[in-house]
N, C-alpha and C. Protein backbone atom coordinates (compact mmCIF):
# COMPACT_ATOMS: atom_id res chain seq x y z
N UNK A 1 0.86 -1.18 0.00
CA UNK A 1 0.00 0.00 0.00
C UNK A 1 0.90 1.24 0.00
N UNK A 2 0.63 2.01 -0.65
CA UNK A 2 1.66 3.06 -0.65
C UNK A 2 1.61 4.04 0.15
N UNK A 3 2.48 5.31 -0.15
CA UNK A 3 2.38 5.91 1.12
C UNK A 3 1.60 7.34 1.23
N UNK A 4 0.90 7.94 2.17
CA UNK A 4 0.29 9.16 1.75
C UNK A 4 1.22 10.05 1.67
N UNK A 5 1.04 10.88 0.45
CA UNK A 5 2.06 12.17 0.53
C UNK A 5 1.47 13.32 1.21
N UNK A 6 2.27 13.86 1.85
CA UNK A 6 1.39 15.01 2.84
C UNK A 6 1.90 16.20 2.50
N UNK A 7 2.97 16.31 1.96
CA UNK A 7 3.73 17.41 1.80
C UNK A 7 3.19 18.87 1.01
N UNK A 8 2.55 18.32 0.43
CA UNK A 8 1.67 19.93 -0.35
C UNK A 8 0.21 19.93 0.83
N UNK A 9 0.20 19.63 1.78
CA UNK A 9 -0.96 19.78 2.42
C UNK A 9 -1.28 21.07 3.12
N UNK A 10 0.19 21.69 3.83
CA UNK A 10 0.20 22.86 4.41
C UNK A 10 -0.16 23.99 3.27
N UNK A 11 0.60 24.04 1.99
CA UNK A 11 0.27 25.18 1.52
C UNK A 11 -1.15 25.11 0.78
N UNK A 12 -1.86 23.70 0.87
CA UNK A 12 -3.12 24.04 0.14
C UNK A 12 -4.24 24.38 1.39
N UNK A 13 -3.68 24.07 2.50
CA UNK A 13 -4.52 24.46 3.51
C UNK A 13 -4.42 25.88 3.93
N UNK A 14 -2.88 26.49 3.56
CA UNK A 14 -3.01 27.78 3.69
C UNK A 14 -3.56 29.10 2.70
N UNK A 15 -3.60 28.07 1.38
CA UNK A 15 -4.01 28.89 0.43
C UNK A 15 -5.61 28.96 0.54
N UNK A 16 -6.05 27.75 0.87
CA UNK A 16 -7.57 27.80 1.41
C UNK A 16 -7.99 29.08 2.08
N UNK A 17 -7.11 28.78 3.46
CA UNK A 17 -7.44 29.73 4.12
C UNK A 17 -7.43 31.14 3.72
N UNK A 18 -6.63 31.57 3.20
CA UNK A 18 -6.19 32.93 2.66
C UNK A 18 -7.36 33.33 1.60
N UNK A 19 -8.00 31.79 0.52
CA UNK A 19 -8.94 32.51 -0.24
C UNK A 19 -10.51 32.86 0.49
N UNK A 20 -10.36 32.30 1.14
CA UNK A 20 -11.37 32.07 2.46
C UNK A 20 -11.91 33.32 3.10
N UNK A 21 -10.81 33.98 3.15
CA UNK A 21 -10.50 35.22 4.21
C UNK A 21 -11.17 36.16 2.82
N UNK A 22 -10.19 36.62 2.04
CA UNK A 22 -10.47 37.11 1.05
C UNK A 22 -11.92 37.27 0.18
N UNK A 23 -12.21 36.09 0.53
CA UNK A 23 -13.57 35.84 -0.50
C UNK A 23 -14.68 36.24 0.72
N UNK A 24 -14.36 36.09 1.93
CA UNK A 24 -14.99 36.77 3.31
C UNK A 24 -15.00 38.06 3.27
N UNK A 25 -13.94 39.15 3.30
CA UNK A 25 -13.71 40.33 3.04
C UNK A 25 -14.63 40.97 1.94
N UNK A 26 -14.61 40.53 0.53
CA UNK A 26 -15.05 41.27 -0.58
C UNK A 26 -16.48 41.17 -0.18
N UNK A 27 -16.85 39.90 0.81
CA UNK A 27 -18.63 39.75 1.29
C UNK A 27 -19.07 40.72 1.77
N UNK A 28 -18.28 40.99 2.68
CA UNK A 28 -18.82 42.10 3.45
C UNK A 28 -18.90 43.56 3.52
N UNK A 29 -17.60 43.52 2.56
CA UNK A 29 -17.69 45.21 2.05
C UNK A 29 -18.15 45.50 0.76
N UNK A 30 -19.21 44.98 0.23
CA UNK A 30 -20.27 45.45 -0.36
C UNK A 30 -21.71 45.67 0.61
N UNK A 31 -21.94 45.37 2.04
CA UNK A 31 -22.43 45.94 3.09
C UNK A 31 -22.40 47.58 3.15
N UNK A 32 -23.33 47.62 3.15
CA UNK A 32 -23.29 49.24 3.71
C UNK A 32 -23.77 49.30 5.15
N UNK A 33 -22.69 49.86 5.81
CA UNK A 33 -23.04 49.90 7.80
C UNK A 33 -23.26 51.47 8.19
N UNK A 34 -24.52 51.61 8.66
CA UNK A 34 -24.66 53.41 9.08
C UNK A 34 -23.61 53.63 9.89
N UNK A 35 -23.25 55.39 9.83
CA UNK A 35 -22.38 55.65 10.84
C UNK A 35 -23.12 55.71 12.51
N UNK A 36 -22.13 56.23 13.01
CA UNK A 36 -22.40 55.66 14.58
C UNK A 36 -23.53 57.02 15.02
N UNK A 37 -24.67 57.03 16.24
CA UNK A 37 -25.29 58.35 16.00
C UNK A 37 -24.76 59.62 16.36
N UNK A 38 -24.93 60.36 16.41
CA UNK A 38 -24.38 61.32 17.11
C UNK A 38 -25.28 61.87 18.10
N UNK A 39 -24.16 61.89 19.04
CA UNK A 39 -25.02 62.68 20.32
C UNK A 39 -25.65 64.36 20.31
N UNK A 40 -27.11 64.17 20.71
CA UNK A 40 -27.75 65.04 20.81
C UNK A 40 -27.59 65.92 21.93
N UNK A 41 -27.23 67.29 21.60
CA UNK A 41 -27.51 67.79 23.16
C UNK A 41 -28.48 68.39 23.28
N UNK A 42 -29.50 68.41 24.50
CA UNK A 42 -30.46 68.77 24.98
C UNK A 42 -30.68 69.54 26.19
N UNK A 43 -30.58 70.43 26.33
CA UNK A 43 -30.91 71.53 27.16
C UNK A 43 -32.28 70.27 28.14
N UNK A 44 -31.86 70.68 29.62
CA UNK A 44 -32.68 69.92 30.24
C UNK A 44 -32.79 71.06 31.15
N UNK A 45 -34.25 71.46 31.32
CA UNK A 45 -34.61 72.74 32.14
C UNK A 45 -34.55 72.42 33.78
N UNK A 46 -34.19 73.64 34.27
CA UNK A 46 -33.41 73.40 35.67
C UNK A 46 -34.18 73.70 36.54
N UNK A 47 -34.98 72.95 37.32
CA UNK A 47 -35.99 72.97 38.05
C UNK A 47 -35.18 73.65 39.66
N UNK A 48 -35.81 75.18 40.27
CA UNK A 48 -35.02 75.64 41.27
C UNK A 48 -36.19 75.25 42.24
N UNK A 49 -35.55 74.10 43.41
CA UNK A 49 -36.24 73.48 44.67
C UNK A 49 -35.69 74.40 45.88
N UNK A 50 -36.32 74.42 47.06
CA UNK A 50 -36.17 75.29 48.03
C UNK A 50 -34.51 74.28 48.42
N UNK A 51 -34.61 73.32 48.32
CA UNK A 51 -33.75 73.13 49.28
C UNK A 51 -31.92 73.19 48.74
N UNK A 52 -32.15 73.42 47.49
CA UNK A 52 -30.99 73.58 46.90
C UNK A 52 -30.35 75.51 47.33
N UNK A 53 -30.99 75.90 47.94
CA UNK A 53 -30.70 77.25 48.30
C UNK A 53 -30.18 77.94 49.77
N UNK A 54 -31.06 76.27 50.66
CA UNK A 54 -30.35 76.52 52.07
C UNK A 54 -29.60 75.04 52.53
N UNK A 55 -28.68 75.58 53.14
CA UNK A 55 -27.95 74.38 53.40
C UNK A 55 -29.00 73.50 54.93
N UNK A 56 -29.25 72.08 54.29
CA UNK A 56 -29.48 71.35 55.38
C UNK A 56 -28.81 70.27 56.21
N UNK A 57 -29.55 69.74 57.13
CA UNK A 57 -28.47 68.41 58.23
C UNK A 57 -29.65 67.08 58.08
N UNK A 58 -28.42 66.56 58.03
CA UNK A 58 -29.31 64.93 58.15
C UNK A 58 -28.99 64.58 59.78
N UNK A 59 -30.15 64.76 60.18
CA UNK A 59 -29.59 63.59 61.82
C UNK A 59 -30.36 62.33 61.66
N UNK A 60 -29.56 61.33 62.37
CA UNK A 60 -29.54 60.12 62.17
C UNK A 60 -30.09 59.92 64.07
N UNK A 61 -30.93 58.96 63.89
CA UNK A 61 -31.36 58.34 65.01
C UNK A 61 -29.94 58.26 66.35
N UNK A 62 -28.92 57.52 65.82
CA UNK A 62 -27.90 56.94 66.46
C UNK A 62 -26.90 57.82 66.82
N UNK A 63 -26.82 59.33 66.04
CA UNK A 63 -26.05 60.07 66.05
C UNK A 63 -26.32 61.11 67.54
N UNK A 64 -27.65 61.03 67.64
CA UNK A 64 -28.95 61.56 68.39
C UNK A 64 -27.72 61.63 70.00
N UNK A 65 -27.45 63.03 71.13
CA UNK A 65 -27.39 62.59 72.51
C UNK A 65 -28.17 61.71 73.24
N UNK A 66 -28.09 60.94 73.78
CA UNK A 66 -28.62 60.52 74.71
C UNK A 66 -29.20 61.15 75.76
C-alpha cells in the first residue's frame, strides 16, 4: 500500500485559508453599515427646589445625645 504524501498539504490548507478570508472580506464590504449616532444635546430645564438654596443636616437616630 503506498504511502500518503502530505507534503503539499500545508500550503493548500493555507491557500484555502487565505482565499477564504479574502472571498470573506469582498462579502462584506459590499455591506453598507450606518455611521455611529451622534449625540444630541439637549438643554434639560433646571428645576429651582427650596432646598438647593439653604444648606441642610441629616440627623440620624444613632447620632442623636442621649
Amino acid at each position: 500500500m503506498p504511502q500518503l504524501d502530505t507534503s503539499t498539504w500545508s500550503i493548500t490548507i493555507l491557500s484555502m485559508i487565505i482565499t477564504l478570508f479574502l472571498m470573506f472580506q469582498l462579502k462584506v464590504s459590499k455591506y453598507y453599515f450606518p455611521e455611529d449616532p451622534k449625540p444630541m444635546l439637549v438643554a434639560t430645564p433646571k428645576s429651582i427646589t427650596p432646598w438647593e438654596k439653604k444648606w441642610t443636616k441629616i440627623y440620624f437616630p444613632l447620632s442623636l445625645p442621649l
